[in-house]
PDB file of N, CA and C in Angstrom:
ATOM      1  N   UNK A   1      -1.448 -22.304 -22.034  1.00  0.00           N
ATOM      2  CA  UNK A   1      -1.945 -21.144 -22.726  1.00  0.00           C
ATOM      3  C   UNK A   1      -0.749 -20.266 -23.100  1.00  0.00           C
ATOM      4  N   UNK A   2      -0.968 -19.473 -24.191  1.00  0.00           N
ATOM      5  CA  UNK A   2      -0.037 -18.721 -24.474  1.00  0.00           C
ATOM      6  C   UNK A   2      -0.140 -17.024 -24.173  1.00  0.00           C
ATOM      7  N   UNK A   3       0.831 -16.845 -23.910  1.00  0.00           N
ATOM      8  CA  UNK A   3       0.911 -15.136 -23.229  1.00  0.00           C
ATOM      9  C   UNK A   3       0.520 -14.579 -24.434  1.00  0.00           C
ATOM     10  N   UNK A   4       0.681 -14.860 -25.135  1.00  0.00           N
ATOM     11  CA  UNK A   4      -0.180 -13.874 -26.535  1.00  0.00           C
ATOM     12  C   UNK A   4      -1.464 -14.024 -26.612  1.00  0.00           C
ATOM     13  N   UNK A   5      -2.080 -14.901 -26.004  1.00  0.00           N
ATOM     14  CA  UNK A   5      -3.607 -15.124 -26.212  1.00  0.00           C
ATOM     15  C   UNK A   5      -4.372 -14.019 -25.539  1.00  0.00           C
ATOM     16  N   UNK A   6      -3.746 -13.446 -24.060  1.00  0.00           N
ATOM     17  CA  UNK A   6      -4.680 -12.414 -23.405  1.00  0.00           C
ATOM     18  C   UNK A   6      -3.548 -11.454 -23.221  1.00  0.00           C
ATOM     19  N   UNK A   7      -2.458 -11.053 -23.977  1.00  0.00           N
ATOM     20  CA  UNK A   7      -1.904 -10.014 -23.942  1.00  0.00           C
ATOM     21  C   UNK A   7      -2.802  -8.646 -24.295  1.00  0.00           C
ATOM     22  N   UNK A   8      -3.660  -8.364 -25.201  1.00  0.00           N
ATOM     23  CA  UNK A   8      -4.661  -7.763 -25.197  1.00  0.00           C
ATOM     24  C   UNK A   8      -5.205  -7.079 -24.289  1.00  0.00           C
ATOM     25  N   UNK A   9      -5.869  -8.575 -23.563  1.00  0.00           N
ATOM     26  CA  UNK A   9      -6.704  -8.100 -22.502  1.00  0.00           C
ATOM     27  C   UNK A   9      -5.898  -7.499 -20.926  1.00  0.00           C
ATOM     28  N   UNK A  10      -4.581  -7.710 -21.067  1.00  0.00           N
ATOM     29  CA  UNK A  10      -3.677  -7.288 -20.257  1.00  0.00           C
ATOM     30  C   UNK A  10      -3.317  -5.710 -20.227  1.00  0.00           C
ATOM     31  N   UNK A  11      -3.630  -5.171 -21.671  1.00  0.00           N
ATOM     32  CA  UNK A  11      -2.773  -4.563 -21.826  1.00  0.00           C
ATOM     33  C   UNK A  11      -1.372  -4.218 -21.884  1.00  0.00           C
ATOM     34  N   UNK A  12      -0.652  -5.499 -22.269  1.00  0.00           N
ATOM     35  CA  UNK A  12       0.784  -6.061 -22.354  1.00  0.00           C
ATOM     36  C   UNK A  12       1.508  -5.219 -23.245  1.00  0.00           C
ATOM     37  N   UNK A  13       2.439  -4.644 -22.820  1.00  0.00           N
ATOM     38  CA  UNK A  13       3.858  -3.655 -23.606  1.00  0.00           C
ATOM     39  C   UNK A  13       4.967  -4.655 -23.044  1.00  0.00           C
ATOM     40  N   UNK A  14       4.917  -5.414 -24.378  1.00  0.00           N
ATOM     41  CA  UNK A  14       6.240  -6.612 -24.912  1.00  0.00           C
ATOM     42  C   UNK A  14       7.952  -5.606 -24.671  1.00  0.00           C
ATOM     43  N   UNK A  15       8.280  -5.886 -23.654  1.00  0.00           N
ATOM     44  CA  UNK A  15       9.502  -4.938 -23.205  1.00  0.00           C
ATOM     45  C   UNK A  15      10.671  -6.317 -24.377  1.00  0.00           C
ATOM     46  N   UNK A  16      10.839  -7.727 -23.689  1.00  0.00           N
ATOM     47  CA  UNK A  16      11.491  -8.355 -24.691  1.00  0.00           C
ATOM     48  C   UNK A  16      10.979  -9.361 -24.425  1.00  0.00           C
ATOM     49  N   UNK A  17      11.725 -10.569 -25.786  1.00  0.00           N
ATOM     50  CA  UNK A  17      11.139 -11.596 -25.636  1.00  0.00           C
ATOM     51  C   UNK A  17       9.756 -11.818 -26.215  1.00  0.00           C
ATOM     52  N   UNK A  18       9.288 -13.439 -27.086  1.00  0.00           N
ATOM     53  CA  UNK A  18       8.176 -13.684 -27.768  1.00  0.00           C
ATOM     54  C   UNK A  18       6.762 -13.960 -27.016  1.00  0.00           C
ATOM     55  N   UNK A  19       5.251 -13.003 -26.832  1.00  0.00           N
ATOM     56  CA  UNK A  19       4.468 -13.499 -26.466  1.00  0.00           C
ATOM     57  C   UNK A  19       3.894 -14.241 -26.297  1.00  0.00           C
ATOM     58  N   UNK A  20       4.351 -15.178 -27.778  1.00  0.00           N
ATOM     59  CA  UNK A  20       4.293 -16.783 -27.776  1.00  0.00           C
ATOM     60  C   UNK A  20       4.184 -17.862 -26.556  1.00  0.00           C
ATOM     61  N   UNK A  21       5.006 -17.247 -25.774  1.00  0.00           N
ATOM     62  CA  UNK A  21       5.571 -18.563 -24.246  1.00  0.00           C
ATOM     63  C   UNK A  21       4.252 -18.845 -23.734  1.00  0.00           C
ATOM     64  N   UNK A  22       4.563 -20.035 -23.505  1.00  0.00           N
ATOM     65  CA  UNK A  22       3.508 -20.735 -22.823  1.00  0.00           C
ATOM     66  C   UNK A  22       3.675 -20.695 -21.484  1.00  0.00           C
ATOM     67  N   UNK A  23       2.509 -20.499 -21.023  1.00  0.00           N
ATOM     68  CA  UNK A  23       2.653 -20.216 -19.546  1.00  0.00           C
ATOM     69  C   UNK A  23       1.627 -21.555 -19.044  1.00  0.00           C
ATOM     70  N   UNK A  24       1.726 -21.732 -17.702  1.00  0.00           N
ATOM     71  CA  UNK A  24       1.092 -22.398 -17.104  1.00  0.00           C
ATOM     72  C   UNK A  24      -0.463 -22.262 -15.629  1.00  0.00           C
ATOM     73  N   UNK A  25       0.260 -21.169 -15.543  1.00  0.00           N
ATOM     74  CA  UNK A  25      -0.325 -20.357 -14.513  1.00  0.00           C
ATOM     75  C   UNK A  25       0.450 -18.989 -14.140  1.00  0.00           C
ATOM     76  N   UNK A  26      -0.150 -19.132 -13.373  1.00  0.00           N
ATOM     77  CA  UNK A  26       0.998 -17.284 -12.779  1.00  0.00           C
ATOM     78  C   UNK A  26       0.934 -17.362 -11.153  1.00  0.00           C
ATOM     79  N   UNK A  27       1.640 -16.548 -10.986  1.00  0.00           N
ATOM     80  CA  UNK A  27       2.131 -16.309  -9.476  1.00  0.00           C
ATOM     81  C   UNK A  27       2.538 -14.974  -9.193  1.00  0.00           C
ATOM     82  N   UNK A  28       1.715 -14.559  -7.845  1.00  0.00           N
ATOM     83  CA  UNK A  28       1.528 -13.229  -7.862  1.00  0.00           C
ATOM     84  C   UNK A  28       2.215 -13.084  -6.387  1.00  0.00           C
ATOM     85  N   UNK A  29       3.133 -12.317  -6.524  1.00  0.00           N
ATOM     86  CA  UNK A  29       3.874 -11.942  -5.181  1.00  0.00           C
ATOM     87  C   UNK A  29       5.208 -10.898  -5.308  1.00  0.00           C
ATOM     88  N   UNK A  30       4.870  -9.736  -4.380  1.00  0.00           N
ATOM     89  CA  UNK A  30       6.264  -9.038  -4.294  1.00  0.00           C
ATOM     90  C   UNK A  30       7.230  -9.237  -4.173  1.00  0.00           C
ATOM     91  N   UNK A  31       7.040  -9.970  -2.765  1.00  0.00           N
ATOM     92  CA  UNK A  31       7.814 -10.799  -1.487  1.00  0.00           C
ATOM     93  C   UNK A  31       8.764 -12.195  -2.517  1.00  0.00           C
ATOM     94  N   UNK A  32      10.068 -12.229  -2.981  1.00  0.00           N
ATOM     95  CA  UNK A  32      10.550 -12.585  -3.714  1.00  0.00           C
ATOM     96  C   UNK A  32      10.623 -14.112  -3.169  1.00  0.00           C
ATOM     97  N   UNK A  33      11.188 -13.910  -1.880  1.00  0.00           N
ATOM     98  CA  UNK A  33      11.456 -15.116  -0.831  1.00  0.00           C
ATOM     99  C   UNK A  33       9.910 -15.899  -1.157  1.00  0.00           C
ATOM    100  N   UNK A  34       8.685 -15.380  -1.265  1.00  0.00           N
ATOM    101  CA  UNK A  34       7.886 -16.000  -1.265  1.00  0.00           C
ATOM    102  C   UNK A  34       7.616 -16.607  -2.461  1.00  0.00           C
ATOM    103  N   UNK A  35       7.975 -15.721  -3.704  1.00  0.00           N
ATOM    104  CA  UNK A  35       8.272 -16.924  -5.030  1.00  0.00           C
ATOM    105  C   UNK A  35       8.807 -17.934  -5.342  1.00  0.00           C
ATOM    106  N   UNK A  36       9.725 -17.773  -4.562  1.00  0.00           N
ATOM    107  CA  UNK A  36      10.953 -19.034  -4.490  1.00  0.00           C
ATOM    108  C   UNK A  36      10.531 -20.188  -3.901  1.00  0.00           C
ATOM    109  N   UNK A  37       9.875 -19.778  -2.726  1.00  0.00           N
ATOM    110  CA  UNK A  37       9.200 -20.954  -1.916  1.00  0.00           C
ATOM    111  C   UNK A  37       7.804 -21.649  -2.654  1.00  0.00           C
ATOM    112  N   UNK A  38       6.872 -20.833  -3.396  1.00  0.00           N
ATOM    113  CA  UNK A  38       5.578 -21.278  -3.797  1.00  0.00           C
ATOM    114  C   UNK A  38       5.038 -21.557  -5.278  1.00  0.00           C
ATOM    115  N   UNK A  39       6.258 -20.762  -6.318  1.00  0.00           N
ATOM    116  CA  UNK A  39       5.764 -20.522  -7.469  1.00  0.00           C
ATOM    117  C   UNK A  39       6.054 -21.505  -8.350  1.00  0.00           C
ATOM    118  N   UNK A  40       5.469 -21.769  -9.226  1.00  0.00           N
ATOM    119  CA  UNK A  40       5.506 -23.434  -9.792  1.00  0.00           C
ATOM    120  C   UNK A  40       6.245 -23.173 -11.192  1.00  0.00           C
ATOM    121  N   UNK A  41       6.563 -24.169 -11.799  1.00  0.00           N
ATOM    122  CA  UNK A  41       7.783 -24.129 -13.095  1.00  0.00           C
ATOM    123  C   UNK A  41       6.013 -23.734 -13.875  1.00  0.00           C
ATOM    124  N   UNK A  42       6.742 -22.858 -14.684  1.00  0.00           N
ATOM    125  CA  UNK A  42       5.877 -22.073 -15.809  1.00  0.00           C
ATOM    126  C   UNK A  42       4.904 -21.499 -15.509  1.00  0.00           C
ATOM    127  N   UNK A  43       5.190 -20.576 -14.257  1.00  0.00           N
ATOM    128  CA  UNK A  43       4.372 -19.879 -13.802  1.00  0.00           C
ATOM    129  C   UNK A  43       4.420 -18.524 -14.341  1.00  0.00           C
ATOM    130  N   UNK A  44       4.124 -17.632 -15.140  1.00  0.00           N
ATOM    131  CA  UNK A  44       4.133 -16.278 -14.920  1.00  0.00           C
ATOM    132  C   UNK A  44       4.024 -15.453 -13.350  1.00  0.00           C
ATOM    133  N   UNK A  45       5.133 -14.707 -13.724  1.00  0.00           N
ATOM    134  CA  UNK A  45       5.077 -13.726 -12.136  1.00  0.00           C
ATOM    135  C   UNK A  45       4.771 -12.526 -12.329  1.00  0.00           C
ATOM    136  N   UNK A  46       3.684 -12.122 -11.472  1.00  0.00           N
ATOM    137  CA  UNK A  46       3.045 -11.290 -11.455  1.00  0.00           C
ATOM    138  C   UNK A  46       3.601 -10.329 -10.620  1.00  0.00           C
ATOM    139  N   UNK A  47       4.302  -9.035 -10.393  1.00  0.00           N
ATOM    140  CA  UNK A  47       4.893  -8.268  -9.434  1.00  0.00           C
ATOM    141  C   UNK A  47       4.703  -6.886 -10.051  1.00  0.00           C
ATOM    142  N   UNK A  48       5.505  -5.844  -8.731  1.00  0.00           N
ATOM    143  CA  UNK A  48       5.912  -4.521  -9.847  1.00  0.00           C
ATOM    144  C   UNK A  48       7.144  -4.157  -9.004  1.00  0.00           C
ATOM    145  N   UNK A  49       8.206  -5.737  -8.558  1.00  0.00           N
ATOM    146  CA  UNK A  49       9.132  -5.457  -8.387  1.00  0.00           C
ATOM    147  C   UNK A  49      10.168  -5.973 -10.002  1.00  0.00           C
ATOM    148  N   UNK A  50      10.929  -4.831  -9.847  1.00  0.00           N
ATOM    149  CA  UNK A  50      11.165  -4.422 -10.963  1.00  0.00           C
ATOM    150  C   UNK A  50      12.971  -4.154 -10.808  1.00  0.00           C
ATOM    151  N   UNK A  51      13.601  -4.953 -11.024  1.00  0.00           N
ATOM    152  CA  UNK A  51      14.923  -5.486 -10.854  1.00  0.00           C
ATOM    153  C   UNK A  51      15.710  -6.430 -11.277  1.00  0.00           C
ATOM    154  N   UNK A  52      16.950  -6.440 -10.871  1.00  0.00           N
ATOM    155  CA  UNK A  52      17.358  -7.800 -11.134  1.00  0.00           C
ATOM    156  C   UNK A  52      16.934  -9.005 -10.318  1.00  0.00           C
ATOM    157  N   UNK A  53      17.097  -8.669  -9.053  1.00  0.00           N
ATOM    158  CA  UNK A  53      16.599  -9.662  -8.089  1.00  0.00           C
ATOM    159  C   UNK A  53      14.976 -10.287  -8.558  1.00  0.00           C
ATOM    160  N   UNK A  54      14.195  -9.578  -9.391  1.00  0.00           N
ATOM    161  CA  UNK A  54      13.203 -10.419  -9.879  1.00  0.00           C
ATOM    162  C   UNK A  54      13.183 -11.658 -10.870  1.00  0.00           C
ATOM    163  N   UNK A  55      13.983 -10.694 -11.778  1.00  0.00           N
ATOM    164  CA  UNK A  55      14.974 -11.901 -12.977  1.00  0.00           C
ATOM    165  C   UNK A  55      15.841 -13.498 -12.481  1.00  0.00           C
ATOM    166  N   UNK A  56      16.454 -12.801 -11.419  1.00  0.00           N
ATOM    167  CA  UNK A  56      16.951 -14.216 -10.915  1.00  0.00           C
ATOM    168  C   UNK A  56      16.323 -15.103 -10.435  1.00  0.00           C
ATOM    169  N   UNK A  57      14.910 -14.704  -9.468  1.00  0.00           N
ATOM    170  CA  UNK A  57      14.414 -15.501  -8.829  1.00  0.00           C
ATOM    171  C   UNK A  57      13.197 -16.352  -9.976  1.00  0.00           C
ATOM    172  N   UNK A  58      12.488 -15.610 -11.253  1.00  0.00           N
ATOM    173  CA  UNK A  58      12.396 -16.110 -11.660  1.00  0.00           C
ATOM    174  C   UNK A  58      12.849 -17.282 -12.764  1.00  0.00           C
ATOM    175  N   UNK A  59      13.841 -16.936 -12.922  1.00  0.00           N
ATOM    176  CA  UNK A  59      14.965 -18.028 -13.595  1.00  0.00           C
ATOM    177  C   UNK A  59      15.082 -18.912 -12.490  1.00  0.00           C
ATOM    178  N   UNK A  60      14.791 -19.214 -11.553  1.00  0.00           N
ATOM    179  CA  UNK A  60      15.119 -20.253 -10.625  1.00  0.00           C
ATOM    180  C   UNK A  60      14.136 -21.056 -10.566  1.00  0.00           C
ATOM    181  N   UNK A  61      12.980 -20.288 -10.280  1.00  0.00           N
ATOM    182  CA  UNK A  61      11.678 -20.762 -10.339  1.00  0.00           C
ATOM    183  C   UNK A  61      11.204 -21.378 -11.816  1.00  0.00           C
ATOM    184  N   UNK A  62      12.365 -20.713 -12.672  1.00  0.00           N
ATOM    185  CA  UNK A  62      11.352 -21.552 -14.058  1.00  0.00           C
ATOM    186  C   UNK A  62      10.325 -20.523 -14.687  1.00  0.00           C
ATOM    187  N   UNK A  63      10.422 -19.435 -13.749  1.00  0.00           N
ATOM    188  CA  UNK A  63       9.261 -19.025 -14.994  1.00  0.00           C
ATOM    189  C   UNK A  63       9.498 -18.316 -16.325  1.00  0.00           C
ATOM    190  N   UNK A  64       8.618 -18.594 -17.157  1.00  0.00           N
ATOM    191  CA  UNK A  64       8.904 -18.234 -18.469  1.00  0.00           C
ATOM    192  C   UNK A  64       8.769 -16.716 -18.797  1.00  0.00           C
ATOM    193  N   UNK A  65       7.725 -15.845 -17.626  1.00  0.00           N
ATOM    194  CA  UNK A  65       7.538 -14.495 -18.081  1.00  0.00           C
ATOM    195  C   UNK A  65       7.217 -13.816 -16.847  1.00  0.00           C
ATOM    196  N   UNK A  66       8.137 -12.293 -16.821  1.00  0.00           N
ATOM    197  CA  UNK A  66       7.704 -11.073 -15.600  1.00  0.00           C
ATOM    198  C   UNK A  66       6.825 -10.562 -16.117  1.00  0.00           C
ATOM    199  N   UNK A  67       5.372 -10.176 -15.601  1.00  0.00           N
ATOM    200  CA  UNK A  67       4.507  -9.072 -15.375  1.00  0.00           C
ATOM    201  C   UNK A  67       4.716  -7.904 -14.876  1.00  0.00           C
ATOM    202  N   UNK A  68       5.154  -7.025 -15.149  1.00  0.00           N
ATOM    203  CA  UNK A  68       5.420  -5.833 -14.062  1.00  0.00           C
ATOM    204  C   UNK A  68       3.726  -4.898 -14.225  1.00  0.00           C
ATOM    205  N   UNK A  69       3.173  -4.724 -12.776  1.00  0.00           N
ATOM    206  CA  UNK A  69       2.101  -4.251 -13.015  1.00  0.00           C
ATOM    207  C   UNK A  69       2.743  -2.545 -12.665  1.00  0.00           C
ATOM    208  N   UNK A  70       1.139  -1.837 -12.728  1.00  0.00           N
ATOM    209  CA  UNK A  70       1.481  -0.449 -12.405  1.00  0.00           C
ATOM    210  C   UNK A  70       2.069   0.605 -13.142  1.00  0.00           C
ATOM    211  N   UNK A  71       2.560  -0.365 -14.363  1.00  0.00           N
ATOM    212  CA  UNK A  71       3.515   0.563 -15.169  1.00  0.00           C
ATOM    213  C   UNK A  71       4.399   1.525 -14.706  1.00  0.00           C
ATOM    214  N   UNK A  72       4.925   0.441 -13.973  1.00  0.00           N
ATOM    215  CA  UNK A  72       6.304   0.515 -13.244  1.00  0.00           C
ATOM    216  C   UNK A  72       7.850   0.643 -14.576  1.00  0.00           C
ATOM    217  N   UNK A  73       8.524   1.593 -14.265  1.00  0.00           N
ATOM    218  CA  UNK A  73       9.346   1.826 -15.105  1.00  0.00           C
ATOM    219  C   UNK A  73      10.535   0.284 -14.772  1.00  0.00           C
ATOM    220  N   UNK A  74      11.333   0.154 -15.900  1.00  0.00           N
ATOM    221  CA  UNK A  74      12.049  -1.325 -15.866  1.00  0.00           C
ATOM    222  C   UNK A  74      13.506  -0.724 -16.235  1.00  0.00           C
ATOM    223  N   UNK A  75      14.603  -0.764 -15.423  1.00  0.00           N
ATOM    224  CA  UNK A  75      15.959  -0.338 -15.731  1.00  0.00           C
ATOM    225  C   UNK A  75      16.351  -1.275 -16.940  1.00  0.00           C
ATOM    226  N   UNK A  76      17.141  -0.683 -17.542  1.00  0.00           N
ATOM    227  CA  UNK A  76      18.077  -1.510 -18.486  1.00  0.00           C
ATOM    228  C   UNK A  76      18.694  -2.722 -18.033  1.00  0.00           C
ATOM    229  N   UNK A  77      19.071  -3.086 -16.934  1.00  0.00           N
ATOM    230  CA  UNK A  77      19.760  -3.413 -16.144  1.00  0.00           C
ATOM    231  C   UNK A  77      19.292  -5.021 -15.931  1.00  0.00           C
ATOM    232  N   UNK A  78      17.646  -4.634 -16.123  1.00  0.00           N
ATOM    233  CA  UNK A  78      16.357  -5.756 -15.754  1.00  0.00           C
ATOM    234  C   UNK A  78      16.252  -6.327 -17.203  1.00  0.00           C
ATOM    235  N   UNK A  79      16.625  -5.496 -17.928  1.00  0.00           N
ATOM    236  CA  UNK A  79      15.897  -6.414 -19.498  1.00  0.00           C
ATOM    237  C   UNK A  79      17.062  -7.011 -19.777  1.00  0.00           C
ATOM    238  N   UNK A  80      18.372  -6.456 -19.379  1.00  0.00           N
ATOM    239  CA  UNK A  80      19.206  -7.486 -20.335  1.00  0.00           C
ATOM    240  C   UNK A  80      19.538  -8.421 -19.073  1.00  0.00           C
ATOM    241  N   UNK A  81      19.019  -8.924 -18.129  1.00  0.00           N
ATOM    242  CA  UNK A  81      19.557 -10.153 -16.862  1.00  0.00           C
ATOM    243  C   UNK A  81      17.998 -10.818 -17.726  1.00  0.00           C
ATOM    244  N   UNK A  82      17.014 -10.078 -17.943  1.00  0.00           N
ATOM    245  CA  UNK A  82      15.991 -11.249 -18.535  1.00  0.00           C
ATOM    246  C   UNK A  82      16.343 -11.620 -19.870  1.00  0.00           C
ATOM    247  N   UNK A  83      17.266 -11.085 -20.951  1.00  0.00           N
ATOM    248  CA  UNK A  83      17.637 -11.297 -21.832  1.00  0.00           C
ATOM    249  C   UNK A  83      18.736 -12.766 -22.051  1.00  0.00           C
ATOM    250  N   UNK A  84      19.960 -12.170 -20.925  1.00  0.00           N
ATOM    251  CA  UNK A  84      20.619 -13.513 -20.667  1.00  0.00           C
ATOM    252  C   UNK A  84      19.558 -14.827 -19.903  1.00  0.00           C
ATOM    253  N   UNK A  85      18.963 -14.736 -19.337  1.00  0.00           N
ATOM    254  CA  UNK A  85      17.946 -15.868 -18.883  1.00  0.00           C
ATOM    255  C   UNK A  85      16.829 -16.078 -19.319  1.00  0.00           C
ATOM    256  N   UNK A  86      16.802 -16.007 -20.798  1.00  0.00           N
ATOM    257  CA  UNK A  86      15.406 -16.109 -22.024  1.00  0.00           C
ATOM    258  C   UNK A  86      14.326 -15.933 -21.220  1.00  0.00           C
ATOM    259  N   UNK A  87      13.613 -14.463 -20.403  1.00  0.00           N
ATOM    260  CA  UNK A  87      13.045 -14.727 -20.050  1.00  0.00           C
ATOM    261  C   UNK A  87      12.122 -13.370 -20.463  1.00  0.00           C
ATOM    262  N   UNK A  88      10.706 -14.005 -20.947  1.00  0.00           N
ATOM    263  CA  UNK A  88       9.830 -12.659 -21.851  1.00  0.00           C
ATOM    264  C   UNK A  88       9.651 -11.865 -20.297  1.00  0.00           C
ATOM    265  N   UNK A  89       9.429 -10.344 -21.008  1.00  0.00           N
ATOM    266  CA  UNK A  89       9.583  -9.098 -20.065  1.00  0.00           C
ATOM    267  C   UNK A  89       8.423  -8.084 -20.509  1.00  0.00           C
ATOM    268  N   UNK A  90       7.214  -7.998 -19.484  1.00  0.00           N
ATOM    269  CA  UNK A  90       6.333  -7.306 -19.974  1.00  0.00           C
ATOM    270  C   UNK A  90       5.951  -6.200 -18.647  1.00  0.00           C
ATOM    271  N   UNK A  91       5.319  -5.527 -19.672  1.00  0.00           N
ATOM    272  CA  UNK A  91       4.508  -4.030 -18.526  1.00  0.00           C
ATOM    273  C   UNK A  91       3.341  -3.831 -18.773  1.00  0.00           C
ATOM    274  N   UNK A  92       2.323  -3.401 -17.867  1.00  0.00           N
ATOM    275  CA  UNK A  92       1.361  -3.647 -17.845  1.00  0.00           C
ATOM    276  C   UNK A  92       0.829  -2.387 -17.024  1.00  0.00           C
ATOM    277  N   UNK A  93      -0.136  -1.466 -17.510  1.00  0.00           N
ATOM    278  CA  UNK A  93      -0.646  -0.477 -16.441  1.00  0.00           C
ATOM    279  C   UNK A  93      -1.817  -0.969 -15.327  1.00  0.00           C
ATOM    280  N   UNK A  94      -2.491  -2.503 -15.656  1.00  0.00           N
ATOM    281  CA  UNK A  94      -3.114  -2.481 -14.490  1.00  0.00           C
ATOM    282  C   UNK A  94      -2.291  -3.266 -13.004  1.00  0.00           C
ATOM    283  N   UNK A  95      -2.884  -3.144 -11.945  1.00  0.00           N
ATOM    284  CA  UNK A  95      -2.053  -3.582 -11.353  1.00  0.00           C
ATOM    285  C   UNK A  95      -2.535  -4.983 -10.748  1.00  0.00           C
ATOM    286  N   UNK A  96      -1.665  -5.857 -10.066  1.00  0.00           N
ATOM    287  CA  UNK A  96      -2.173  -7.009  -9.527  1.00  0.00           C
ATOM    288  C   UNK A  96      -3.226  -7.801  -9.667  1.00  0.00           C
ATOM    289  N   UNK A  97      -4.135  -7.347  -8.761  1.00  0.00           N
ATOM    290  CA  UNK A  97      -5.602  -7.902  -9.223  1.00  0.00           C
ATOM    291  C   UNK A  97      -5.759  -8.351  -9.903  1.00  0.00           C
ATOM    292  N   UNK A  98      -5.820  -7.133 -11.007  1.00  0.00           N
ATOM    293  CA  UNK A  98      -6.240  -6.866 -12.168  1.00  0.00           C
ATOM    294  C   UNK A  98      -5.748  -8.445 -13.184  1.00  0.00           C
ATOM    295  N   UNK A  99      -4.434  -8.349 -13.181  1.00  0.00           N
ATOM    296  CA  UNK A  99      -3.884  -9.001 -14.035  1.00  0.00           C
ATOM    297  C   UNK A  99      -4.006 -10.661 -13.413  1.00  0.00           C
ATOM    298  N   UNK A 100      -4.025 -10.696 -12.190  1.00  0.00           N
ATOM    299  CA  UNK A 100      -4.503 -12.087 -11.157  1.00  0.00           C
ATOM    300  C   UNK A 100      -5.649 -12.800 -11.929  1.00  0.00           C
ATOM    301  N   UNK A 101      -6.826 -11.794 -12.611  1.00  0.00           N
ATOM    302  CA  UNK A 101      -8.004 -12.051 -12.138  1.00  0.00           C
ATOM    303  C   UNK A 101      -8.250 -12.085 -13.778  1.00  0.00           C
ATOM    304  N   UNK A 102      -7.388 -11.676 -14.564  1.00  0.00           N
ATOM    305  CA  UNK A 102      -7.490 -12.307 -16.059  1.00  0.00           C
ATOM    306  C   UNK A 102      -7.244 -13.277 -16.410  1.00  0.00           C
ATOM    307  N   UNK A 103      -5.874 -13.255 -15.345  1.00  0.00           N
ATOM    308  CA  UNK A 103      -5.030 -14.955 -16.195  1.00  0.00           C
ATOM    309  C   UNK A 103      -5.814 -16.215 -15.723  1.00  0.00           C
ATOM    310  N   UNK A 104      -6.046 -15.853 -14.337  1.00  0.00           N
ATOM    311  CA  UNK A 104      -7.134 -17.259 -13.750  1.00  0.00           C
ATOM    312  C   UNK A 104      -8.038 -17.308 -14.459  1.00  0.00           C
ATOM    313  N   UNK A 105      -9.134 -16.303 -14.714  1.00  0.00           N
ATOM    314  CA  UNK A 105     -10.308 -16.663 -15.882  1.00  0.00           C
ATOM    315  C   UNK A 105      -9.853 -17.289 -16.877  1.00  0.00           C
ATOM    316  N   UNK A 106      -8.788 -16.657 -18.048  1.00  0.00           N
ATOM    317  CA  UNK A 106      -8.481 -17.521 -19.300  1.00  0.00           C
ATOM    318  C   UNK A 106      -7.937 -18.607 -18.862  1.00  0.00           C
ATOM    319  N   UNK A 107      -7.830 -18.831 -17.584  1.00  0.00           N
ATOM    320  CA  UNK A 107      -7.063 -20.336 -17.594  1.00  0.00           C
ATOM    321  C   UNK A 107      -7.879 -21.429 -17.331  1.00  0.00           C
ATOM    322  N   UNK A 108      -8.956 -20.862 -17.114  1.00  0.00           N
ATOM    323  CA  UNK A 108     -10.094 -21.724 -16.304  1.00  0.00           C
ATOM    324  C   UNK A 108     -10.915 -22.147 -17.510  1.00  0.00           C
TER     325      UNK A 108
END
């Protein structure tokens, strides 16, 4: 599925990077250590940690796109480490759940 299909229903603010990406699923976790260990290649990550340390771990993991829920503010710092690691960068005012409980429906 493509992140543009329920960006909408997300309420998605495209920070960088094409909505286009195909995602596979998503993966929802603060706990970074725990992404690393569980989150699958083309997973969207779902967090509202909001850093570099998110950027890296998802570049490791493969995933194609950050969720930041909460509308959590995103340093400069975060868009251009997702910039060097082509990786789409979005914000989102609902939080977790919320966004958990969209992507599983459209995926289903």
């Amino acid at each position: 599925m493509r992140l543009s299909e329920i960006k909408d229903a997300l309420g998605l603010e495209i920070l960088l990077g094409s909505p286009d990406c195909e995602i596979a699923g998503a993966y929802t976790s603060d706990l970074l250590s725990d992404v690393m260990a569980h989150a699958n290649e083309g997973d969207a990550l779902i967090t509202i940690q909001a850093h570099n340390n998110t950027v890296a771990v998802a570049s490791h993991v493969d995933a194609p796109a950050i969720i930041i829920c909460s509308n959590r503010p995103i340093p400069e710092s975060m868009t251009d480490a997702a910039h060097e690691h082509d990786i789409v960068l979005c914000r989102t005012e609902l939080n977790q759940f919320q966004v958990s409980g969209i992507i599983y429906a459209a995926l289903r």
